[in-house]
Structure formats: C-alpha cells, structure tokens
C-alpha atoms as a PDB file:
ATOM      1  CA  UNK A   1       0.000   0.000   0.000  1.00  0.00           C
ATOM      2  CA  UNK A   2       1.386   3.593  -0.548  1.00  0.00           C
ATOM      3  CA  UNK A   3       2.020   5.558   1.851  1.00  0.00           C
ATOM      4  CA  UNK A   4       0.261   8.757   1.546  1.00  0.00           C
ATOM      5  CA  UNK A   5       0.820  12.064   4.174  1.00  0.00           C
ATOM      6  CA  UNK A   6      -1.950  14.721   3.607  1.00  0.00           C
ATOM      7  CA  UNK A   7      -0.931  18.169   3.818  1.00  0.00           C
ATOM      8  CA  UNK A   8      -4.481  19.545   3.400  1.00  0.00           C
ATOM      9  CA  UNK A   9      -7.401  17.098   3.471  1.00  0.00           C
ATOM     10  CA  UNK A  10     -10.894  18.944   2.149  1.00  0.00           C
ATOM     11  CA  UNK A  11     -13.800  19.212   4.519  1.00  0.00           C
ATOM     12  CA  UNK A  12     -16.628  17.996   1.468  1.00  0.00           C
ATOM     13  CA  UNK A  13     -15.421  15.033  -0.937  1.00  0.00           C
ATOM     14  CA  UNK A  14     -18.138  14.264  -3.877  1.00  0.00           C
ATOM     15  CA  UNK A  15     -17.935  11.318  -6.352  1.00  0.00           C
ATOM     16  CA  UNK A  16     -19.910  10.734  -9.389  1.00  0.00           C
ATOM     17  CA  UNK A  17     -19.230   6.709  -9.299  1.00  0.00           C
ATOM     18  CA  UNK A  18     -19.682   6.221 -12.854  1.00  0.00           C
ATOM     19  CA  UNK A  19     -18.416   3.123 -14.813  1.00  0.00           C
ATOM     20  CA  UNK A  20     -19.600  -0.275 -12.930  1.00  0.00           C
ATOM     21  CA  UNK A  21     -21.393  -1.388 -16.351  1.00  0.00           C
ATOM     22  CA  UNK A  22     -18.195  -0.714 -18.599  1.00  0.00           C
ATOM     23  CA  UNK A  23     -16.089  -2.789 -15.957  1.00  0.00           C
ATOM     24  CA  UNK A  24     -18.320  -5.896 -16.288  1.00  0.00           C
ATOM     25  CA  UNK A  25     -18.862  -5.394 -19.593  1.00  0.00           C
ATOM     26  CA  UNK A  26     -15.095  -5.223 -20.140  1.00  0.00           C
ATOM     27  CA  UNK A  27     -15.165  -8.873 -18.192  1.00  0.00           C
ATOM     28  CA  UNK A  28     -17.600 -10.391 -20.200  1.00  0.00           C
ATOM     29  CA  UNK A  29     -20.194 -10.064 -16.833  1.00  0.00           C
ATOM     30  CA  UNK A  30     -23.423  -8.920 -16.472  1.00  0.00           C
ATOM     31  CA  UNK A  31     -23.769  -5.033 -15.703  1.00  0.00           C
ATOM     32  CA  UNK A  32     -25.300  -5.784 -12.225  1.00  0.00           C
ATOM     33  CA  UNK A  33     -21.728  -7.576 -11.500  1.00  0.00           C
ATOM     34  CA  UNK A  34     -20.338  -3.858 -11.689  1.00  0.00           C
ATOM     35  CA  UNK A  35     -22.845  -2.416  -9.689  1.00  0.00           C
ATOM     36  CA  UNK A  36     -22.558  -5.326  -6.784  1.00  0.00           C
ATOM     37  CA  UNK A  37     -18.494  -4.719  -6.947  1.00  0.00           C
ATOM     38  CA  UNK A  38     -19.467  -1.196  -7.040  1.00  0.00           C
ATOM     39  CA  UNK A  39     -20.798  -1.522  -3.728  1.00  0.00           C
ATOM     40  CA  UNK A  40     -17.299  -3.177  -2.270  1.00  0.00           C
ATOM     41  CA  UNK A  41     -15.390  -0.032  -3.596  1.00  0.00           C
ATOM     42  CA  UNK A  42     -18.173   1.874  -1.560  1.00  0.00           C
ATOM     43  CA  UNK A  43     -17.484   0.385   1.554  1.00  0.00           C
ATOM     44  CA  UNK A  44     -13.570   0.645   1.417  1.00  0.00           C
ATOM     45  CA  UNK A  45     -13.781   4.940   0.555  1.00  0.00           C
ATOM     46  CA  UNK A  46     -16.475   5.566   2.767  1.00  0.00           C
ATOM     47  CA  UNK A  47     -13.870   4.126   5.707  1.00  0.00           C
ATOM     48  CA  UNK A  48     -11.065   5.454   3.656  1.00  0.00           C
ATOM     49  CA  UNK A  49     -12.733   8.897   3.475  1.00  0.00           C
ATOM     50  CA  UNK A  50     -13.007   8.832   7.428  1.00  0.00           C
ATOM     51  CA  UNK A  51      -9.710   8.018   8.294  1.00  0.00           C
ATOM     52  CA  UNK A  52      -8.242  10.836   6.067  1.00  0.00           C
ATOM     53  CA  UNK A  53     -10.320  13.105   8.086  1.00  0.00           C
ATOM     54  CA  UNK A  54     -13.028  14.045   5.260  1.00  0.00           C
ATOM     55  CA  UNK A  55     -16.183  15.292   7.156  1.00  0.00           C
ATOM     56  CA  UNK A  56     -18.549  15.244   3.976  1.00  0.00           C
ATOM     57  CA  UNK A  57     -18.328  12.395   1.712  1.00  0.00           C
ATOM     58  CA  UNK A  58     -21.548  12.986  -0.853  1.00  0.00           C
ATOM     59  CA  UNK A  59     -21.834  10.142  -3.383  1.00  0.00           C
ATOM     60  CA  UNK A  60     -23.954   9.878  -6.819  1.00  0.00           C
ATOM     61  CA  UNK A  61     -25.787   7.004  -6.217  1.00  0.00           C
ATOM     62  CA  UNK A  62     -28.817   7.035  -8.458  1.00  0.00           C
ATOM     63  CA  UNK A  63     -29.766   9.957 -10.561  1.00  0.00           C
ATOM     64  CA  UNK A  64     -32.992  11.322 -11.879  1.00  0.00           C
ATOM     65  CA  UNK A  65     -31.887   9.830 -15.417  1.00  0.00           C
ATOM     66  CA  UNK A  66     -31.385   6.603 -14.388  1.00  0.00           C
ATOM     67  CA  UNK A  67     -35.191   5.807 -14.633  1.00  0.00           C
ATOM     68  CA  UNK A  68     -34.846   5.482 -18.205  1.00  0.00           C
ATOM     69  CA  UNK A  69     -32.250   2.547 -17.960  1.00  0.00           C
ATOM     70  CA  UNK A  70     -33.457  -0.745 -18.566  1.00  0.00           C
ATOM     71  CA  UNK A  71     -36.012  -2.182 -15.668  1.00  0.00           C
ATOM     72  CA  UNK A  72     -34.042  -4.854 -14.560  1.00  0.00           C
ATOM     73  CA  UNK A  73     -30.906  -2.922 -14.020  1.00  0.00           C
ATOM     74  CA  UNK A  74     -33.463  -0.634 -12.347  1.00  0.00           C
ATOM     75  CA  UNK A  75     -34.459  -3.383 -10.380  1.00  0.00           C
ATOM     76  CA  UNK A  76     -31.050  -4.305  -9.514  1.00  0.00           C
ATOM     77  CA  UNK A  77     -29.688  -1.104  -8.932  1.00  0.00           C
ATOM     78  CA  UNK A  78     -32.761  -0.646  -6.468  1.00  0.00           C
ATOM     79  CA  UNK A  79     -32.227  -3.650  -4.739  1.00  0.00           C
ATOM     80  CA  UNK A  80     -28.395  -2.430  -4.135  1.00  0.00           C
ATOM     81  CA  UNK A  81     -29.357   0.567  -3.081  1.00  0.00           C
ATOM     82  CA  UNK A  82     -32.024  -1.683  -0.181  1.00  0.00           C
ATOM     83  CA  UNK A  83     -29.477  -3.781   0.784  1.00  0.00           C
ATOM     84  CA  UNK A  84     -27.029  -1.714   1.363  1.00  0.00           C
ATOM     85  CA  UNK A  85     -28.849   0.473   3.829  1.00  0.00           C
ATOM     86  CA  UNK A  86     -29.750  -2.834   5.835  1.00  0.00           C
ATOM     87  CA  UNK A  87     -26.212  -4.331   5.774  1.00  0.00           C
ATOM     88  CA  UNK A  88     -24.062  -1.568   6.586  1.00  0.00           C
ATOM     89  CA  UNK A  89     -26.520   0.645   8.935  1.00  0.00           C
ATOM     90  CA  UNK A  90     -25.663  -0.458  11.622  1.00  0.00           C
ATOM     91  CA  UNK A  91     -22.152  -0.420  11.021  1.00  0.00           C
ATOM     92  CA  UNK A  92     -22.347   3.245   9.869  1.00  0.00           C
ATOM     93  CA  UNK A  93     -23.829   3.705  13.252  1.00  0.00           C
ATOM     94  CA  UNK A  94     -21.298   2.481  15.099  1.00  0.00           C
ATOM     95  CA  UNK A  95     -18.333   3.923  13.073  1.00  0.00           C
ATOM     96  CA  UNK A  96     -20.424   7.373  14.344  1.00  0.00           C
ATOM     97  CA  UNK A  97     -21.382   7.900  10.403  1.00  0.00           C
ATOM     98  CA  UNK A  98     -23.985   9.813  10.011  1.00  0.00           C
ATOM     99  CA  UNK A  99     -26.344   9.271   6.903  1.00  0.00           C
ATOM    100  CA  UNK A 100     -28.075  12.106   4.672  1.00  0.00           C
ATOM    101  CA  UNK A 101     -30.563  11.482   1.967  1.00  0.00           C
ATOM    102  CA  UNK A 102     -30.514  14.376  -0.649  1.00  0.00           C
ATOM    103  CA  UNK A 103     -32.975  14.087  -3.838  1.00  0.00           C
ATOM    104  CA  UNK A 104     -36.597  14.037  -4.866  1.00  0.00           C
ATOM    105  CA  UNK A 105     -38.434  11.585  -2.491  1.00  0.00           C
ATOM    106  CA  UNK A 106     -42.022  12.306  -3.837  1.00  0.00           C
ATOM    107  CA  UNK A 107     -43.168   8.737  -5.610  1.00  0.00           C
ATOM    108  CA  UNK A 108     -40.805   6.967  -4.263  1.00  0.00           C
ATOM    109  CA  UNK A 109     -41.541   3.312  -3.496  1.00  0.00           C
ATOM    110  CA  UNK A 110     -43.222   2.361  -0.610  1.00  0.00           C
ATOM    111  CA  UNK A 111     -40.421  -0.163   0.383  1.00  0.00           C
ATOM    112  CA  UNK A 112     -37.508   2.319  -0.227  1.00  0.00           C
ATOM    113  CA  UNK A 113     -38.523   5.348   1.598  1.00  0.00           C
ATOM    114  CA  UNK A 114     -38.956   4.154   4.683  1.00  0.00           C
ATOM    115  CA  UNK A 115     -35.766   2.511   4.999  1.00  0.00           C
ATOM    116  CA  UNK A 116     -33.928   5.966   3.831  1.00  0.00           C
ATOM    117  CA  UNK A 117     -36.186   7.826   6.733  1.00  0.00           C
ATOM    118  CA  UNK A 118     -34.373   5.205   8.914  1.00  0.00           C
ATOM    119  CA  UNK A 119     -30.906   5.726   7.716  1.00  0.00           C
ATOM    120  CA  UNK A 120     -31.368   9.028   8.653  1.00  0.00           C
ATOM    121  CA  UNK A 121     -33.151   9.276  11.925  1.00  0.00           C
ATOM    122  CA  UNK A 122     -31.139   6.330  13.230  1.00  0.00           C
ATOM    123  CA  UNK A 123     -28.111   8.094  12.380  1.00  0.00           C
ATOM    124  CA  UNK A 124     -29.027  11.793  12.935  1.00  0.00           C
ATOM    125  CA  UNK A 125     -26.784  12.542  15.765  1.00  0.00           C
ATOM    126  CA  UNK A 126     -23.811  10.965  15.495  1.00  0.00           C
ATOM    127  CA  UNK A 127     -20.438  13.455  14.437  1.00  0.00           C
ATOM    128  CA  UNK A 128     -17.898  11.489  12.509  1.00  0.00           C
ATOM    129  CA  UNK A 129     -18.040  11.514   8.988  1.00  0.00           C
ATOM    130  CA  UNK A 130     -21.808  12.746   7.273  1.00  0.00           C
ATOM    131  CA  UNK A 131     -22.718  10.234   4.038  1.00  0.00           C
ATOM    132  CA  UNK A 132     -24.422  12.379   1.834  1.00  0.00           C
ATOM    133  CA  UNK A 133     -25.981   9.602  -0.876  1.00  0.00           C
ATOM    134  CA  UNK A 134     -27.606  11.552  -3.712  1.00  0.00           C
ATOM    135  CA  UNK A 135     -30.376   9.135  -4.313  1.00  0.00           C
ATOM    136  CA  UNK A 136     -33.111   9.849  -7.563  1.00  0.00           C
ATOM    137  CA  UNK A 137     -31.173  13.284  -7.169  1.00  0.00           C
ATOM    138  CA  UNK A 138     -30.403  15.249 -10.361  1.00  0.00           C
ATOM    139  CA  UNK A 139     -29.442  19.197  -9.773  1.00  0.00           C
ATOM    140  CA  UNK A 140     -31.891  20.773 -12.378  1.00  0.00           C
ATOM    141  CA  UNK A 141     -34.741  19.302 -10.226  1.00  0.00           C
ATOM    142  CA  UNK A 142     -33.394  20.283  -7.340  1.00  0.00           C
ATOM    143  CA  UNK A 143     -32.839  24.179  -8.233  1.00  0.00           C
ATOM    144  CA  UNK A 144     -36.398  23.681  -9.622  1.00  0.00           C
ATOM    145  CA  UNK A 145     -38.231  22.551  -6.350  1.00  0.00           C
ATOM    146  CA  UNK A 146     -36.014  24.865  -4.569  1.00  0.00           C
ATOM    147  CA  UNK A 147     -37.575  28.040  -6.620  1.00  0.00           C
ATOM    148  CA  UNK A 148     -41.029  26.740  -6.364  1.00  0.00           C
ATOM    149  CA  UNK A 149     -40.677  26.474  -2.389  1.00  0.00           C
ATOM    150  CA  UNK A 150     -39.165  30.354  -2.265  1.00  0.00           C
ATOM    151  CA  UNK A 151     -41.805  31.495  -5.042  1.00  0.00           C
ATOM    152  CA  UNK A 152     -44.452  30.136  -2.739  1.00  0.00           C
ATOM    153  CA  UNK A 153     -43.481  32.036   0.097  1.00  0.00           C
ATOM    154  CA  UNK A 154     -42.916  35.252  -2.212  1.00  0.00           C
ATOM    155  CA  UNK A 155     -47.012  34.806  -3.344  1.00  0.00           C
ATOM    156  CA  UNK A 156     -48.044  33.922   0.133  1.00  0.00           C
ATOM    157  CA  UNK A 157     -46.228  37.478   1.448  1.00  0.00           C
ATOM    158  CA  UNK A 158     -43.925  35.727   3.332  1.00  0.00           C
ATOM    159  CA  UNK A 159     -41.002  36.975   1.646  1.00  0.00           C
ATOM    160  CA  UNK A 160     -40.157  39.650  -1.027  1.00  0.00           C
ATOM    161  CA  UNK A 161     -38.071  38.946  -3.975  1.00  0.00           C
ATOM    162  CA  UNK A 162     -35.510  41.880  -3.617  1.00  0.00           C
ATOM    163  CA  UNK A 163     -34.764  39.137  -0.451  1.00  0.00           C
ATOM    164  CA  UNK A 164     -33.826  36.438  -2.465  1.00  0.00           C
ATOM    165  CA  UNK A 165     -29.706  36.252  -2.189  1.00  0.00           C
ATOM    166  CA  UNK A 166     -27.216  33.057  -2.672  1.00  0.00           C
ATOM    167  CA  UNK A 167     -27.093  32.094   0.795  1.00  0.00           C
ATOM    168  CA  UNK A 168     -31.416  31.828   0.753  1.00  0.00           C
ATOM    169  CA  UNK A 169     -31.082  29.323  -2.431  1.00  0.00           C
ATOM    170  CA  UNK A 170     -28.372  27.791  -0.831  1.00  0.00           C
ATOM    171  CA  UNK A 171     -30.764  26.953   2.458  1.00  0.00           C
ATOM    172  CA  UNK A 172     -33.340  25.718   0.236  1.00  0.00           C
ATOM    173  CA  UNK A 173     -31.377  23.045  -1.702  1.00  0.00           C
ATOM    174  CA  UNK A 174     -31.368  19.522  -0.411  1.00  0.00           C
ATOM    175  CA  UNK A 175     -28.005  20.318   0.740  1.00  0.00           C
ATOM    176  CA  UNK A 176     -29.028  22.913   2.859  1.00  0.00           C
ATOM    177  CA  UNK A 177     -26.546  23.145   5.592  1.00  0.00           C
ATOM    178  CA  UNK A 178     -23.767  21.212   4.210  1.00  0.00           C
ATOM    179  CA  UNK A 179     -21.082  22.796   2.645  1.00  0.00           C
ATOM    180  CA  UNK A 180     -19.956  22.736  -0.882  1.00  0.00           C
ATOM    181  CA  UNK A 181     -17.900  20.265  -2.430  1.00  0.00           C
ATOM    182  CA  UNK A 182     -14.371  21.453  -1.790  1.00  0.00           C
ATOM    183  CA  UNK A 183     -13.300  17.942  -4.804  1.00  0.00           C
ATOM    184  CA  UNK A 184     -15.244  16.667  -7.071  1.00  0.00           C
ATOM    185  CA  UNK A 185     -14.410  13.407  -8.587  1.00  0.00           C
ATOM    186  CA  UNK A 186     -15.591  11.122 -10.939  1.00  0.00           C
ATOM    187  CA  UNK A 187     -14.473   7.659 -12.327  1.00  0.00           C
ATOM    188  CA  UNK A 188     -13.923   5.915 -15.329  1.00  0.00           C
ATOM    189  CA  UNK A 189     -12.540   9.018 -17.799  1.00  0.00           C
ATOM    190  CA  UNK A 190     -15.668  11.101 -18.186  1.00  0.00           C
ATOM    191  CA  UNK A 191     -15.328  14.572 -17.982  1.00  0.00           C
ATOM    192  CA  UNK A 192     -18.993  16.174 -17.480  1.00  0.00           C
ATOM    193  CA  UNK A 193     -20.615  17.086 -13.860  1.00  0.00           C
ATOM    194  CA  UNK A 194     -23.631  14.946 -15.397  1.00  0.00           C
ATOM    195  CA  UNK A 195     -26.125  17.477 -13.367  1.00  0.00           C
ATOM    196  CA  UNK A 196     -24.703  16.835 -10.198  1.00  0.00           C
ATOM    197  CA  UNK A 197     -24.489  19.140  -7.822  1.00  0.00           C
ATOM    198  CA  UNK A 198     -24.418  21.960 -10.008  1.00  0.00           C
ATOM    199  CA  UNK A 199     -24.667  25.120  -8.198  1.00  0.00           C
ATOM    200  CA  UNK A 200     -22.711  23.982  -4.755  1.00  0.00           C
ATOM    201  CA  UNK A 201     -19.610  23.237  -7.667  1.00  0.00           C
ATOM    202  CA  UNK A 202     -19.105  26.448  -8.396  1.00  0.00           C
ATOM    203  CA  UNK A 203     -15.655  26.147  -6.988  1.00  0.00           C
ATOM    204  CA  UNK A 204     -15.274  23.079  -6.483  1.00  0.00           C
ATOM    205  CA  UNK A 205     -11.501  21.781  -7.803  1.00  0.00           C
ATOM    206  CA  UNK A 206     -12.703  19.126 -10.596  1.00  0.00           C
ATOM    207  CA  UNK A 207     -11.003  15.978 -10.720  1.00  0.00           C
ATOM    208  CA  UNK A 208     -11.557  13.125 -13.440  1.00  0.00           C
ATOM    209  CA  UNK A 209      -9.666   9.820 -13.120  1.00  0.00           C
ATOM    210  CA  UNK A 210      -9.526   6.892 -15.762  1.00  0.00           C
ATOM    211  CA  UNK A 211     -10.588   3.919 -13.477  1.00  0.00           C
ATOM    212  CA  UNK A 212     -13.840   2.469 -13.551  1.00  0.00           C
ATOM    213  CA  UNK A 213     -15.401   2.757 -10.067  1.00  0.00           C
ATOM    214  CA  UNK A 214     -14.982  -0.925  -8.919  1.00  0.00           C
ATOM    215  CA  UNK A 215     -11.636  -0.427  -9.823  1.00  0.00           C
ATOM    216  CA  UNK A 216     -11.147   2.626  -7.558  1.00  0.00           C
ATOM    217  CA  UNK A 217      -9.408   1.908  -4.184  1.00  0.00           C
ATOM    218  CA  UNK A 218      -8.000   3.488  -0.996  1.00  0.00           C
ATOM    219  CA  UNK A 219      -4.741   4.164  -2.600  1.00  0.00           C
ATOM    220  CA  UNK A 220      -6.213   5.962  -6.006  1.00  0.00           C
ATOM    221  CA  UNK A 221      -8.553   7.772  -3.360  1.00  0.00           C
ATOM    222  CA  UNK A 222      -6.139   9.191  -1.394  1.00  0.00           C
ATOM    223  CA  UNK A 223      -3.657  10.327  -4.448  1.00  0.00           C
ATOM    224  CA  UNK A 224      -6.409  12.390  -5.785  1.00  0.00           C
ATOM    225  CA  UNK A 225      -6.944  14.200  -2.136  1.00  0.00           C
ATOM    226  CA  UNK A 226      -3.093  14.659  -2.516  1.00  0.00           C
ATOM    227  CA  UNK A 227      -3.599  16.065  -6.092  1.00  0.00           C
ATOM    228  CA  UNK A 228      -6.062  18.186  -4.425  1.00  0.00           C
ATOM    229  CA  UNK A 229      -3.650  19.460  -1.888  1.00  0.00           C
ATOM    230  CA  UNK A 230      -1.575  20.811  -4.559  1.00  0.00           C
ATOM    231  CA  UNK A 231      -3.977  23.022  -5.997  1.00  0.00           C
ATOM    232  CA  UNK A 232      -4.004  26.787  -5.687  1.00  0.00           C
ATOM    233  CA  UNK A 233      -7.653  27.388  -5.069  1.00  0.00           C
ATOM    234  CA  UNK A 234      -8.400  31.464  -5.639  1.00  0.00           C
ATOM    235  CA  UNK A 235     -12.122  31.664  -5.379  1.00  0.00           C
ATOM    236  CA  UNK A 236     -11.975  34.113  -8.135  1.00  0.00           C
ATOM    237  CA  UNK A 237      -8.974  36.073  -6.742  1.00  0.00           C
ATOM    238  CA  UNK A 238      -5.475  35.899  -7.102  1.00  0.00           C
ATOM    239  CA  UNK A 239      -3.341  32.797  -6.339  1.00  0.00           C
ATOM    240  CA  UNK A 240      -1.015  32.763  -3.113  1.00  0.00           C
ATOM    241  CA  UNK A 241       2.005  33.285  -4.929  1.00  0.00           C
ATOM    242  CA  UNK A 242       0.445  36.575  -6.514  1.00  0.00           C
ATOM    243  CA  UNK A 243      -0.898  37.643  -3.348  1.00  0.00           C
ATOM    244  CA  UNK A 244       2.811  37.623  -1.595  1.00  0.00           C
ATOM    245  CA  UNK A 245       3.939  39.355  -4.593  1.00  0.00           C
ATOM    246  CA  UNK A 246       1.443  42.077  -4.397  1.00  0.00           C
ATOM    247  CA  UNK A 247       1.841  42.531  -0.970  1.00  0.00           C
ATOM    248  CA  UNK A 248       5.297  43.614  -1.201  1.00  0.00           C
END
C-alpha cells in the first residue's frame, strides 16, 4: 500500500461513481456484476474517506436519469441501493457515520422510503463523517423545487423577492446546511458534472480519473486528495504566490 501524508485534506469530498457497467462489460459479466463490486469499492472509501479526516463524503448514487435505464438494471440497482442500507446501517452507526438522503423523495416506493427515513433518523446525531448519498437526485430538479418552495413564500407574502440572495437558495437546496464540495471526482474518464451538484460546484476543484469505479481503491482515493492538496484554489482572486507578490 502507498504511503500517503496529507498536507491539506478537504472538509466535502463528492464522487460521481460512474463506470460499474463498462467494468463488467469489459469482463464479459453482467452489468449488475459492476454495480454489486461497485458496492465493495463503496465500503472501502467511505472508511477510507473517514480516516483521512473528510467530514462530507456525498456520493452519486442514483440519478434522476437513471429511470430510463433498462427495468431490470433498475431493479437491480434498487435492490443495491435496499441492501445496502440494511447491511451496513448499523455499522455506519457504530463507526459514528452519520447518513443524509438528498434528492426528490415524492413517488418513491413504498419499500424504499422508509428505509432511507431510517438511515437518517437512526443516524441523525452521530459526528464522525456525514454520508451524503444523492439518491433519484439530479441538480436541475433540485434548483427547480427549490424556486417553487421560495416562489411560494414570495405569493403567500412571506417573503419579497428583492430578499432572495445566494445564501437563501443555498438553504433551500437539499443540501441545505452542508457545505460545498471542496473535490469533485468522478471515475472511469468522463469529464462532465452529469447534473450533479451543479450550483454547490461552483468552486469546487474538478477531478476526473480513468478507473472504472470498482476499480477505484484506498490508494487511487487518497492520491487524488493529494492532487487536491496541490492546488491553488483562488475563489476568483489571485493565487497565493500573486498575493505575496502584491503585498510587497
């Protein structure tokens, strides 16, 4: 294993965990053999995220799209999704994970959402590491419901527009009260946000690795928080070196 020392580890970590079908198809397997290994390579970042000292890990587990995907890998990728939450719970629990839902939950099935409610309220208080899981999440909806909800309250006179600022939206997002992602990352060579998370990355450092997600490890994990720790982040000013310069 290498041996990795973090100079700056970032508070929020998101992954879109994109390739499980292109590994199995690359074995000859079934796609639901990517998405089951999928789950493995879940496990191992969620406790490698912790021990590096990440406080937000958000992961892309099923987006709005995916609906249109075939109904058995639907299926399958539900039944993941099910199992998951009632294997690992209670380990999550113990580690002191804490578990946060964020996407649309309206007609959801009856046999998923309570189980999500549970994640959540069983975890709710613990203070390690918080494991957002964007589940039937996609970032167009979610600006969408959030400007219905604050257009409401504008026609009921319970706020005026002139009001409305970045920090309102940002309380009104399903992420409401979790910072933004300070890394993004996503697997397998893409190089699109795939309407994730679109208006929390607006400075988000953007990070696209090669390896299909099964194939993404502890090791590959924490090189790209190293890559991270080499970046010059400016938030739209100048970079550190500039700013000693100018200050002379």
């Amino acid at each position: 294993m290498a041996n990795h020392t973090l100079t700056t580890v970032p508070d929020h970590v998101a992954i879109i965990m994109d390739g499980n079908g292109r590994w199995a198809n690359a074995r000859g397997l079934p796609r639901g053999a990517g998405h089951r290994k999928g789950i493995e390579t879940v496990r191992e970042i969620v406790r490698a995220a912790g021990e590096a000292g990440v406080r937000y890990l958000t992961l892309y587990a099923f987006s709005s799209e995916n609906w249109r995907r075939p109904e058995d890998e639907i299926s399958d990728l539900l039944g993941l999704m099910k199992a998951f939450i009632r294997r690992d719970l209670a380990d999550l629990h113990r580690e002191n994970v804490r578990i946060c839902i964020i996407g649309d939950r309206s007609n959801l099935q009856s046999d998923i959402l309570p189980l999500l409610i549970e994640a959540e309220e069983t975890t709710r208080n613990n203070t390690a590491l918080t494991l957002v899981i964007a589940f039937n999440y996609g970032s167009r909806d979610e600006i969408v419901r959030a400007m219905k909800s604050l257009a409401q309250e504008v026609a009921q006179g319970g706020l005026r527009p002139e009001e409305i600022d970045s920090r309102l939206i940002d309380a009104r997002l399903d992420t409401g009260g979790i910072p933004d992602p300070d890394l993004i990352i996503r697997t397998s060579g893409e190089e699109r946000l795939s309407n994730f998370l679109l208006w929390q990355a607006a400075y988000s450092e953007l990070m696209f690795v090669p390896e299909y997600w099964p194939d993404f490890n502890r090791d590959l994990f924490l090189a790209a928080l190293e890559r991270f720790a080499a970046r010059d982040r400016r938030f739209g000013g100048l970079s550190s070196s500039n700013r000693v310069a100018s200050s002379k």
